[in-house]
Protein backbone atom coordinates (compact mmCIF):
# COMPACT_ATOMS: atom_id res chain seq x y z
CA UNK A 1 29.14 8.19 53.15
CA UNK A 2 31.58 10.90 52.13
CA UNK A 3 32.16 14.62 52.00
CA UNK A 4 33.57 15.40 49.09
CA UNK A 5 35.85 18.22 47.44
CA UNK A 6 34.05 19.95 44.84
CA UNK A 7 36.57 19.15 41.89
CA UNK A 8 36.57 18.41 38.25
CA UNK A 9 37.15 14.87 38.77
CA UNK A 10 34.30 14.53 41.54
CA UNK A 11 31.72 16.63 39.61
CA UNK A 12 32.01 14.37 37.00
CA UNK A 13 31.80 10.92 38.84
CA UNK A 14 28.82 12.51 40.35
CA UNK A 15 27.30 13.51 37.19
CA UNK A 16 27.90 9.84 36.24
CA UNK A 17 26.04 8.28 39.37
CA UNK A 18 23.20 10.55 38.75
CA UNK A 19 22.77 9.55 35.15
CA UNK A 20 22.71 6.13 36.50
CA UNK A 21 19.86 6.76 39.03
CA UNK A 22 21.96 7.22 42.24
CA UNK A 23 21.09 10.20 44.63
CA UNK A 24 23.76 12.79 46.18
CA UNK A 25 23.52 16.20 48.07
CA UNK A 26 24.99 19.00 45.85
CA UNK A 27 25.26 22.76 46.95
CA UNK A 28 22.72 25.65 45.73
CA UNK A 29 22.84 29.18 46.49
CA UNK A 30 19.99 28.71 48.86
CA UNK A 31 20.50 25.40 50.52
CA UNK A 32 21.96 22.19 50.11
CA UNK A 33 19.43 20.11 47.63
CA UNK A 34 19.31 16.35 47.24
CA UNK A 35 19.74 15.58 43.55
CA UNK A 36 18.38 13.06 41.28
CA UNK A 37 17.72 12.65 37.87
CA UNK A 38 14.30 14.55 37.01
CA UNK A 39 13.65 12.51 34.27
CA UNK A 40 14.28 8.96 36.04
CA UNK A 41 10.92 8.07 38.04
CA UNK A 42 12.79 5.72 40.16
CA UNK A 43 15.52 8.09 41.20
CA UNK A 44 12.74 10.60 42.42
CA UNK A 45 11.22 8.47 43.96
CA UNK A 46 14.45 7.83 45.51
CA UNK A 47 14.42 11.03 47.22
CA UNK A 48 11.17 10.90 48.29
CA UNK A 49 11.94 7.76 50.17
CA UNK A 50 15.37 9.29 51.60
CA UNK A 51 13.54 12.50 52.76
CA UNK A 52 10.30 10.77 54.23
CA UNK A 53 9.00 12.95 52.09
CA UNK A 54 5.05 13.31 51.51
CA UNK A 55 4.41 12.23 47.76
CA UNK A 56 1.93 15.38 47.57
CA UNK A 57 4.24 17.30 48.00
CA UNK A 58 6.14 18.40 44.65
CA UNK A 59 9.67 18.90 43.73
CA UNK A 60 11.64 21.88 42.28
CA UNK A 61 13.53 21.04 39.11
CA UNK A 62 16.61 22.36 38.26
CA UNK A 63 18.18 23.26 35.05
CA UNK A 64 21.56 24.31 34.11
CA UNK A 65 20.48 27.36 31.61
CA UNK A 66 16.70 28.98 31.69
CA UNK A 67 16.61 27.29 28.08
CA UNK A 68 16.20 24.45 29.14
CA UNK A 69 13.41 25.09 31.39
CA UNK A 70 11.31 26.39 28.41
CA UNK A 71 11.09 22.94 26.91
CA UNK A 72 9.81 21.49 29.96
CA UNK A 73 7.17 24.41 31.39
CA UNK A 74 4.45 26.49 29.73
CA UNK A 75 6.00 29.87 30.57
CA UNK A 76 3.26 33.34 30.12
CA UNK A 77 4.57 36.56 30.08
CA UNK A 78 5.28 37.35 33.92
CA UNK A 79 7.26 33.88 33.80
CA UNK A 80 9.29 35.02 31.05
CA UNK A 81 10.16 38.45 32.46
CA UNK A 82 11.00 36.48 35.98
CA UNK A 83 13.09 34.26 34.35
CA UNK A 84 15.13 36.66 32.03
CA UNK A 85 15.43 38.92 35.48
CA UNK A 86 16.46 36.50 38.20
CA UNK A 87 17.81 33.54 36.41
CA UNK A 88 20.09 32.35 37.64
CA UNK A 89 19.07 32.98 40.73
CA UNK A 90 16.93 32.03 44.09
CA UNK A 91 13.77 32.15 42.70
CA UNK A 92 11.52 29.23 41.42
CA UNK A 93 8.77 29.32 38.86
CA UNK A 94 5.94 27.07 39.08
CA UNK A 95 4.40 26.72 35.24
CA UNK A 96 2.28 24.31 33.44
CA UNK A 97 4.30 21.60 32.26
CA UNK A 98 4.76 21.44 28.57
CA UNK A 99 2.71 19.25 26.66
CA UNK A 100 5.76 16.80 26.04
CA UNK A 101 7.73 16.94 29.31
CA UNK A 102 10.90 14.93 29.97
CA UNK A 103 10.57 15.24 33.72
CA UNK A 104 8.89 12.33 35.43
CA UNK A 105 5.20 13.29 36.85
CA UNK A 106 6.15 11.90 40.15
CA UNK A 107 7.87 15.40 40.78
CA UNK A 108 5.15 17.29 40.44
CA UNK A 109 3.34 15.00 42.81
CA UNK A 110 0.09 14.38 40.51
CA UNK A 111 -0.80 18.10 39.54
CA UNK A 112 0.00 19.41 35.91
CA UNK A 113 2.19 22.38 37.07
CA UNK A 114 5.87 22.27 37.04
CA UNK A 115 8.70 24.16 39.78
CA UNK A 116 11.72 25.23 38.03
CA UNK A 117 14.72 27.09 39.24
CA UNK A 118 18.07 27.94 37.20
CA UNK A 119 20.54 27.76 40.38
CA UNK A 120 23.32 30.41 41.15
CA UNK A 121 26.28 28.45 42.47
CA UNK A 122 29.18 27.71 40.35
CA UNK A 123 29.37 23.99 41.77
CA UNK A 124 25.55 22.94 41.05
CA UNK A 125 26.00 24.51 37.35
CA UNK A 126 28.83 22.44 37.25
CA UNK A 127 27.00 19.57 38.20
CA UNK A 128 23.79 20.15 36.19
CA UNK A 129 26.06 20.52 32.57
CA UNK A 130 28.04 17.52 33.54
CA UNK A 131 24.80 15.52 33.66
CA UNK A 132 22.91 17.05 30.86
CA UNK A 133 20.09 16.61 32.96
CA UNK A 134 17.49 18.65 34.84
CA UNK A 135 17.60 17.52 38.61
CA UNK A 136 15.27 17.19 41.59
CA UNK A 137 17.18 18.98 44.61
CA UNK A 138 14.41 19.35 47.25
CA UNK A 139 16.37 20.31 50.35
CA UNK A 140 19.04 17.60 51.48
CA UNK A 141 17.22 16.99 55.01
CA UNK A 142 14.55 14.51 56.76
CA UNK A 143 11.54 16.21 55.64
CA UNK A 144 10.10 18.78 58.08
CA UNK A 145 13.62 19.03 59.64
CA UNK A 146 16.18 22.10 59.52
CA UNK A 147 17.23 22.74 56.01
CA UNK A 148 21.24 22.37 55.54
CA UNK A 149 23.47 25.17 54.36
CA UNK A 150 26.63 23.98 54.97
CA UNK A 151 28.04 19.97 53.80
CA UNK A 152 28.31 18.79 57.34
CA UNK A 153 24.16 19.39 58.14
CA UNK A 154 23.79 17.35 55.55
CA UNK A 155 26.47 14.36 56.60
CA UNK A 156 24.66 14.81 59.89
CA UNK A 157 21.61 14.00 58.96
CA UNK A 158 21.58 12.14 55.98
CA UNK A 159 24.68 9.93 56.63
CA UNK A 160 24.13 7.90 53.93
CA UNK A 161 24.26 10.52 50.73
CA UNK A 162 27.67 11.73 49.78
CA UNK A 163 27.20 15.30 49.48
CA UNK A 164 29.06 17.61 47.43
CA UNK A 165 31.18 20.58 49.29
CA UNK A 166 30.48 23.94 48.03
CA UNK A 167 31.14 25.68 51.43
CA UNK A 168 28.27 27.80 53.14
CA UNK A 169 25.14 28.93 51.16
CA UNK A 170 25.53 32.34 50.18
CA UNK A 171 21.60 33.18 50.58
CA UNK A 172 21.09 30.66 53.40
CA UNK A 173 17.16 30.10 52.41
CA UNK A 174 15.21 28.32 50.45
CA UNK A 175 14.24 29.90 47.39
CA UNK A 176 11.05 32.41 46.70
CA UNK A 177 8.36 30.83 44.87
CA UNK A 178 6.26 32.26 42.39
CA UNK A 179 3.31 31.11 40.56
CA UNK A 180 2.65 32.05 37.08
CA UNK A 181 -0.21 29.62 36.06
CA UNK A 182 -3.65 31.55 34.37
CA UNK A 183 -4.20 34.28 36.41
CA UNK A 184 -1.66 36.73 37.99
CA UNK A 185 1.68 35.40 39.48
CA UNK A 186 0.97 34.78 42.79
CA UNK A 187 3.81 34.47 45.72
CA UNK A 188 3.00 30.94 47.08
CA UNK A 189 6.27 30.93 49.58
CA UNK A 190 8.75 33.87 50.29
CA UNK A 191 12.50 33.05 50.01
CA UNK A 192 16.22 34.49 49.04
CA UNK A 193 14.75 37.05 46.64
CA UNK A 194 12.92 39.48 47.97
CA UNK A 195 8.95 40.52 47.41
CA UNK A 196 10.05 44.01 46.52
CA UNK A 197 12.38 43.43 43.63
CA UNK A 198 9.83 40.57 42.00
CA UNK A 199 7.20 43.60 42.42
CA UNK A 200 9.05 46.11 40.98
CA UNK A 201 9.97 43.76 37.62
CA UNK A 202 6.06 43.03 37.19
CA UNK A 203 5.09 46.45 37.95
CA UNK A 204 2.52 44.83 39.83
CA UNK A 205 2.18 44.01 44.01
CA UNK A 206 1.79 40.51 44.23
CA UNK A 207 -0.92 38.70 45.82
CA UNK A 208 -0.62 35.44 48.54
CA UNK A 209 -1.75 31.95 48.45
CA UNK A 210 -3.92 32.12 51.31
CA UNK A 211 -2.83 29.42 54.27
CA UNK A 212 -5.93 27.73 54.56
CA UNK A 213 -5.66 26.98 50.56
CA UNK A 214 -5.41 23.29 50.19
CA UNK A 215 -4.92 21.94 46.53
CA UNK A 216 -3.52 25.27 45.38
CA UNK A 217 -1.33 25.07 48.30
CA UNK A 218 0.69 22.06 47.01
CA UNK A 219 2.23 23.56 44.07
CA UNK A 220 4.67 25.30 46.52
CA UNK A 221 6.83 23.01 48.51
CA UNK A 222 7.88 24.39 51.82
CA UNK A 223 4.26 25.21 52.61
CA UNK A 224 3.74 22.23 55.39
CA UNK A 225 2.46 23.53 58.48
CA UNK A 226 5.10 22.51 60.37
CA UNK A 227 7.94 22.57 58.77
CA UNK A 228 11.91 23.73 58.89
CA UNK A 229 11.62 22.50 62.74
CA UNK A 230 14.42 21.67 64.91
CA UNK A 231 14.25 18.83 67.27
CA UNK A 232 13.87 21.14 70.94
CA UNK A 233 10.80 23.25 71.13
CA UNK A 234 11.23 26.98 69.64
CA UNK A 235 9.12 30.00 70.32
CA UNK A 236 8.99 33.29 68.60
CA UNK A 237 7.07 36.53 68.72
CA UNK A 238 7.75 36.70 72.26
CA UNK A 239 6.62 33.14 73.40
CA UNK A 240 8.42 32.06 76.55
CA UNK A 241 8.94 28.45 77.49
CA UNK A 242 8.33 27.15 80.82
CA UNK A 243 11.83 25.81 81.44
CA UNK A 244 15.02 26.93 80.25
CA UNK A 245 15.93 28.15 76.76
CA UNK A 246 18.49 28.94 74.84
CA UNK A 247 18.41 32.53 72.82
CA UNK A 248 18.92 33.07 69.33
CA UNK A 249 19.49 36.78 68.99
CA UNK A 250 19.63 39.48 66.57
CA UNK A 251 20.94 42.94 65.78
CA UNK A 252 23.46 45.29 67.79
CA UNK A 253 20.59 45.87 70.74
CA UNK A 254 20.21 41.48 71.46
CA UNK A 255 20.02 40.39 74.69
CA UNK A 256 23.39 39.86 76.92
CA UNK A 257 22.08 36.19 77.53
CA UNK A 258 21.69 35.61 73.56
CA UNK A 259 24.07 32.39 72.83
CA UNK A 260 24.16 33.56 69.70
CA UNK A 261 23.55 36.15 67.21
CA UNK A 262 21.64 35.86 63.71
CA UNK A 263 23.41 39.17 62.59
CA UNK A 264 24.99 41.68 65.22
CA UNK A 265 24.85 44.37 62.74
CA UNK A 266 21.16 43.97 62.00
CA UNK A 267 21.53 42.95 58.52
CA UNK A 268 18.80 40.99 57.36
CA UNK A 269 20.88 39.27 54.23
CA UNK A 270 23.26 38.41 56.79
CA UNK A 271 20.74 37.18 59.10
CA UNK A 272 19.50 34.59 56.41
CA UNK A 273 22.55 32.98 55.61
CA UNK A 274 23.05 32.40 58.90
CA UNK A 275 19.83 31.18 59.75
CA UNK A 276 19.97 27.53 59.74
CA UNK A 277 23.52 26.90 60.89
CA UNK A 278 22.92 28.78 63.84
CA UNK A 279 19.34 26.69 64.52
CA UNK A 280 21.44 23.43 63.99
CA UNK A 281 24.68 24.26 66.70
CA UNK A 282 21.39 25.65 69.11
CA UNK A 283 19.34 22.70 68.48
CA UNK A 284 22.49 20.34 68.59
CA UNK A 285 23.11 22.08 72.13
CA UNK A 286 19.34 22.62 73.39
CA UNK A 287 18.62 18.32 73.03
CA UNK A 288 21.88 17.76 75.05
CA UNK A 289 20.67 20.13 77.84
CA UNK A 290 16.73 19.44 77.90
CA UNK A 291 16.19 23.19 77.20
CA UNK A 292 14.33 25.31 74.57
CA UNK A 293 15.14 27.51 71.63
CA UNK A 294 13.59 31.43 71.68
CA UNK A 295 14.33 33.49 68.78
CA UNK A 296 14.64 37.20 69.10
CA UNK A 297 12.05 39.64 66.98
CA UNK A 298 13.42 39.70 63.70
CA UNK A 299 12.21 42.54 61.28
CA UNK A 300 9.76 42.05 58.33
CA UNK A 301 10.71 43.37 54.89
CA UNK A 302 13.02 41.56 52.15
CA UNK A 303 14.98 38.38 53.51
CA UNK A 304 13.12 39.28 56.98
CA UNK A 305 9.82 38.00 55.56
CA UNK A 306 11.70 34.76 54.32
CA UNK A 307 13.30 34.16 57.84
CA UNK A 308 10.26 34.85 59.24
CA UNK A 309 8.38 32.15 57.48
CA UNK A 310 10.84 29.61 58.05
CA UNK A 311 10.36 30.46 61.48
CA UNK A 312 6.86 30.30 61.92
CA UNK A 313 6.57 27.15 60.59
CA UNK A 314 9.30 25.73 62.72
CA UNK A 315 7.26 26.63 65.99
CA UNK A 316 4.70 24.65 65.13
CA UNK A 317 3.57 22.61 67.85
CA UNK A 318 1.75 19.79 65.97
CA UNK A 319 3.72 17.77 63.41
């Protein structure tokens, strides 16, 4: 399928086809999603079926204004001080849905909690007033897989969506998650906005959805074991392989051998948006030459805790 320029006249054809049930790969902030209607059952499940995506796990909605996320979710007062904060912006919300909720049940994969997200990226807004519709945009990958943030990861790997070209992802990763359900919000999977700032709006530290949590677990996508994982092994946290590797490094003091280099100056925000395209050129490289990925130590604190995550589950061993 195609690439195509982000333009009036494409925007709109593709508001069109998604209206109509079809699926397509538009641009975010964060990554590239795979959109469908939200309120058309058979266009989520849709891209379910082009993700090989578990069915228990949900789907983030997104909506073109926060307005429009009020009608669908159940939104308490740390939601509503979120939202007014961050939106638009790379955070998600997971809320009970509203009593009448346009958005098909199948997205929130059985359990009576929304994900919403107001996107920051001129080209998704675009797309989401054109269709008057919230969308599903889970990212635009084979589940489990590297997330895309640029058109051509997505072309690569999904061959058959056309995808929408809204040039790199600014963040880079996938959004923070919060949950704001009875009891205190609770940060179910870090992302492009970092813990600190959602602290210092709630006045509040905020608490972590244990790993071992199981149901409570599945309102956050992203929170697969193994997940984010390129094709050739990759160890972090000073794992070695046994046979040859490939580095991935990071800051001015990397390693001469480092093929490349998540942020030479050490910035973390940097580092992030860079993340995946550097994973997908490595892992391109690494399956072509038998060889491994290792990943240099990369600091914890704001966008370093996302990267971190994204990293740890893409060691996994086990799938």
């Amino acid at each position: 399928m195609a690439v195509l320029a982000a333009t009036h006249a494409n925007i709109t054809r593709c508001a069109e086809r998604l209206r109509a049930g079809d699926v397509i790969a538009m641009p975010t902030e964060t990554v590239y999603g795979l959109a469908a209607d939200a309120t058309n059952a058979a266009a989520v499940a849709a891209v379910y079926a082009s993700k090989a995506r578990p069915k228990i796990n949900p789907l983030i909605c997104h909506v073109a204004a926060p307005e429009e996320a009020f009608k669908l979710g159940v939104f308490n007062a740390s939601a509503q001080a979120l939202a007014a904060r961050f939106w638009p912006g790379p955070l998600t919300l997971v809320v009970p849905r509203a009593a009448i909720c346009a958005v098909s049940e199948l997205a929130s994969a059985g359990l009576p909690t929304l994900a919403l997200r107001c996107p920051d990226h001129p080209v998704a807004r675009a797309l989401l007033g054109e269709t008057a519709r919230p969308l599903v945009a889970p990212s635009a990958n084979p589940s489990g897989q590297l997330s895309p943030s640029q058109a051509q990861h997505v072309s690569a790997h999904l061959p058959d969506i056309d995808v929408l070209d809204g040039g790199p992802c600014a963040v880079g990763v996938e959004s923070t998650i919060i949950g704001c359900l009875e009891t205190e919000p609770t940060l179910l999977r870090a992302g492009g906005l970092s813990r600190d700032v959602l602290e210092a709006c709630l006045d509040m530290a905020l608490p972590e959805l244990p790993e071992n949590a199981d149901r409570t677990a599945r309102l956050a996508p992203g929170r697969m074991l193994r997940h984010y994982a390129p094709r050739a092994p990759l160890c972090i946290n000073g794992a070695m392989p046994e046979g040859a590797y490939l580095l991935l490094g990071f800051g001015p003091n990397a390693p001469e051998d480092a093929v490349e280099n998540l942020s030479p100056s050490g910035n973390l925000n940097e580092a992030a948006a860079n993340l995946f395209d550097c994973l997908h050129r490595l892992d391109a490289r690494a399956v072509a030459e038998g060889k491994a990925i290792v990943v240099d130590p990369v600091p914890t604190g704001g966008l370093g805790d996302a990267i971190n995550d994204r990293l740890k589950r893409a060691a996994q061993n086990e799938p």
